[in-house]
Protein backbone atom coordinates (compact mmCIF):
# COMPACT_ATOMS: atom_id res chain seq x y z
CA UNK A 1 244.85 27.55 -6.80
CA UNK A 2 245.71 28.62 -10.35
CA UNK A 3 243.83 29.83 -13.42
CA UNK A 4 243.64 28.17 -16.60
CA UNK A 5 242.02 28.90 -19.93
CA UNK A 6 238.60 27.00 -20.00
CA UNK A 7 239.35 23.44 -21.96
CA UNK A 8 236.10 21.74 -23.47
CA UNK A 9 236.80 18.85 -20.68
CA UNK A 10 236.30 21.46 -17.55
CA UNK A 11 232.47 21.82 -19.17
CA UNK A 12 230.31 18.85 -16.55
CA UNK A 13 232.34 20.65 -13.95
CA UNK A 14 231.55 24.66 -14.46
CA UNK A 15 228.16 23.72 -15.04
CA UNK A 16 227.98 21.68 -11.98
CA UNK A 17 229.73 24.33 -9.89
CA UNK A 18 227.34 26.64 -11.69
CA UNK A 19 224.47 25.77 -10.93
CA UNK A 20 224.94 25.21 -7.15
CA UNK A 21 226.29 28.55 -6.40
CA UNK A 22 223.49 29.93 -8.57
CA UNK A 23 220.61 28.31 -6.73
CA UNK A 24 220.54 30.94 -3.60
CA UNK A 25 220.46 33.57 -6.49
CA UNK A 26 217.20 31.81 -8.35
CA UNK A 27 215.56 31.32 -5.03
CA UNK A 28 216.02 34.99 -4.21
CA UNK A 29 214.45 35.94 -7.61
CA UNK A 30 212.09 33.75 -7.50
CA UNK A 31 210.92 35.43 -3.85
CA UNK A 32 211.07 38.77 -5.15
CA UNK A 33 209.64 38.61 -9.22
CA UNK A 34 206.20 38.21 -9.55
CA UNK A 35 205.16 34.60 -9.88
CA UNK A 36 203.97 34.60 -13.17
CA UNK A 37 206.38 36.64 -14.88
CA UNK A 38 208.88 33.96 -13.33
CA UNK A 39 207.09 31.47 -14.91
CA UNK A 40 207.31 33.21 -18.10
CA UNK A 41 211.24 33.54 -17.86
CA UNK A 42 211.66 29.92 -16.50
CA UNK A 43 208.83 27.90 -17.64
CA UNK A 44 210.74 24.64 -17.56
CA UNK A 45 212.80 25.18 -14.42
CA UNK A 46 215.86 27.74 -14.47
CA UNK A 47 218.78 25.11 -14.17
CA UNK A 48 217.08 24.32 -18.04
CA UNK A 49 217.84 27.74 -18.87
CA UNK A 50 221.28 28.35 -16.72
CA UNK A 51 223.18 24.91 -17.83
CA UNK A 52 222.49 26.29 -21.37
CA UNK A 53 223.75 29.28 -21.09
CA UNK A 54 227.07 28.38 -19.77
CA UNK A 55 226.97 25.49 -22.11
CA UNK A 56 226.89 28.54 -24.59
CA UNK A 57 229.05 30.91 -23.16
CA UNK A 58 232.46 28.08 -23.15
CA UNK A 59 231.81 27.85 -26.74
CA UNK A 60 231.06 31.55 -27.85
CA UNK A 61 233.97 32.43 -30.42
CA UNK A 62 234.20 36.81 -28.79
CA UNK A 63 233.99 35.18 -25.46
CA UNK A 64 237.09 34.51 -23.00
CA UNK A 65 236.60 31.66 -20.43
CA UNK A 66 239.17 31.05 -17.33
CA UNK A 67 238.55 28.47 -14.90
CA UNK A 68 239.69 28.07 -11.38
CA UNK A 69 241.72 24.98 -10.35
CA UNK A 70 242.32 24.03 -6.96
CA UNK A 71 244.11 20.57 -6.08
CA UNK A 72 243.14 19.05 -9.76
CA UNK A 73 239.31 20.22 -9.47
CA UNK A 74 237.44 23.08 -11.43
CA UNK A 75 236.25 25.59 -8.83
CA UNK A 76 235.18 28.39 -10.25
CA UNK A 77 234.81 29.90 -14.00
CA UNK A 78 234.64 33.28 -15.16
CA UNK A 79 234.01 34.46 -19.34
CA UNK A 80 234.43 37.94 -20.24
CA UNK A 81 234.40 39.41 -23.89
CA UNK A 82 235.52 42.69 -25.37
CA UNK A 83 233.96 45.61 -27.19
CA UNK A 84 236.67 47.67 -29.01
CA UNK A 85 233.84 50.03 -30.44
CA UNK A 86 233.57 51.67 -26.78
CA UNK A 87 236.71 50.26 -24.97
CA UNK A 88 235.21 48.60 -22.29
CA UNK A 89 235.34 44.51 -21.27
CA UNK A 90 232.75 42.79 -20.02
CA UNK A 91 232.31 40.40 -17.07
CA UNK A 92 229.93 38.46 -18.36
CA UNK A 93 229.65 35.20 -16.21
CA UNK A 94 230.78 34.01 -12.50
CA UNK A 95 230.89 31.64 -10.39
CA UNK A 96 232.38 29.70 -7.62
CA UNK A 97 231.22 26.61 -5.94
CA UNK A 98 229.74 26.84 -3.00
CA UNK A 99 232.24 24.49 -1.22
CA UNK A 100 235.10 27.31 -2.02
CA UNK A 101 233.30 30.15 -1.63
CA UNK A 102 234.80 32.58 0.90
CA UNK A 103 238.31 31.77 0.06
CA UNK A 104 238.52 34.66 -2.47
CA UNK A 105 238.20 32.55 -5.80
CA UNK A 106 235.92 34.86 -6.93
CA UNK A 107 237.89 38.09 -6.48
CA UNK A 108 240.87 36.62 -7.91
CA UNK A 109 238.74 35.39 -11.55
CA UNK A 110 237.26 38.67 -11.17
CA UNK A 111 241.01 40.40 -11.26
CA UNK A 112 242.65 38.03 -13.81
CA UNK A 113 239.60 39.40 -16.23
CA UNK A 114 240.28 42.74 -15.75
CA UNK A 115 244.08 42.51 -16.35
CA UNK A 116 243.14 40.59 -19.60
CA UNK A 117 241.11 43.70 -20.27
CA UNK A 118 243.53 46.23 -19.61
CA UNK A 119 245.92 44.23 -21.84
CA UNK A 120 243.52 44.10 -24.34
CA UNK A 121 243.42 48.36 -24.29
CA UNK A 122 239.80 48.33 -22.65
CA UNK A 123 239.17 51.65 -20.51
CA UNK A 124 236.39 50.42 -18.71
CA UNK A 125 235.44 46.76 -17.00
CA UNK A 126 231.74 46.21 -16.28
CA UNK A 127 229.62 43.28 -14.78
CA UNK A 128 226.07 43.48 -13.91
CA UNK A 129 223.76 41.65 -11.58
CA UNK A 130 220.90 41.92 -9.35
CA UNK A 131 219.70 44.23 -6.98
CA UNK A 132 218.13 41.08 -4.46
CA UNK A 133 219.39 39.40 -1.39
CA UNK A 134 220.80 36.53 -3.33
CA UNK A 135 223.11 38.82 -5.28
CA UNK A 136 224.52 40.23 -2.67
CA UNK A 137 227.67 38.32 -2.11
CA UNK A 138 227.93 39.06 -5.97
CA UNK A 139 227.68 42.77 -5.22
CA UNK A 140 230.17 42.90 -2.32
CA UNK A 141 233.03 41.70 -4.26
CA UNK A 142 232.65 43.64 -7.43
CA UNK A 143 232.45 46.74 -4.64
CA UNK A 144 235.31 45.45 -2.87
CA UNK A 145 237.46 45.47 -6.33
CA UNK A 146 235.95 49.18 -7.12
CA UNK A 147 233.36 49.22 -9.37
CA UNK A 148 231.08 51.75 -9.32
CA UNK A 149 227.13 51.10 -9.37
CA UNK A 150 224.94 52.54 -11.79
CA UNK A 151 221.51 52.41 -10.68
CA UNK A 152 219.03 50.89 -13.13
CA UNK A 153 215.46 49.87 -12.33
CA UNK A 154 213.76 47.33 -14.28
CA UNK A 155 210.28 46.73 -14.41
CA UNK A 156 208.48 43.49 -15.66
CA UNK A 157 204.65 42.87 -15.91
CA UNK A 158 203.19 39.65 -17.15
CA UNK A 159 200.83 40.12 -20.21
């Protein structure tokens, strides 16, 4: 496997591989958000919502994109961006698909990000996600590679 800076022709594939590792993560947030404030976030259906914003995250000009490559196919992506103003890089984006999940894909995007961040003369990486079952793979690995969790509770009601 080797990482490569995203190309505009990896795009079908990192949404692809995007939205199947993401759809244990919306089916765990859809079980544990109330119904209608769901609704309210994904009115059309979520992969609407998802395959746009990675559509918009390969193209965002203060964003970094790396993608995973593993015998001539696109197996995982991750995008991080900078903020000089506090020193700290951002892993903003994730995935692996579900077919190469396991190997350590993940872990390895997840470390070439934070040595382009220390290069870069960031202090601090961060990466946030949820607090459900479905995240917890997610959780486990950014644990396993030592970050720290701030706990943060937020609260939605439908109006």
């Amino acid at each position: 496997m080797q990482i490569e800076p995203y190309d505009p022709r990896h795009l079908d594939a990192v949404v692809r591989l995007s939205l199947r590792a993401w759809t244990p993560v919306f089916d765990s947030i859809q079980n544990v958000m109330n119904a209608d404030v769901y609704q309210v976030f994904y009115p059309d259906d979520w992969r609407v919502s998802q395959q746009k914003a990675v559509e918009d995250v390969c193209v965002t000009e203060d964003t970094n994109v790396w993608v995973a490559i593993d015998s001539g196919s696109t197996v995982g992506f991750v995008a991080a961006k900078l903020d000089s103003e506090s020193s700290m890089g951002e892993i903003y984006m994730v995935a692996v698909d579900p077919d190469f999940q396991g190997r350590g894909i993940g872990t390895v995007l997840i470390e070439f990000a934070i040595d382009w961040m220390k290069d870069a003369g960031m202090s601090v990486a961060m990466v946030e996600t949820g607090g459900d079952p479905g995240h917890a793979p997610a959780r486990h690995t950014y644990e396993k590679l030592g970050f720290g969790l701030l706990p943060i509770a937020r609260y939605f009601k439908k109006l």
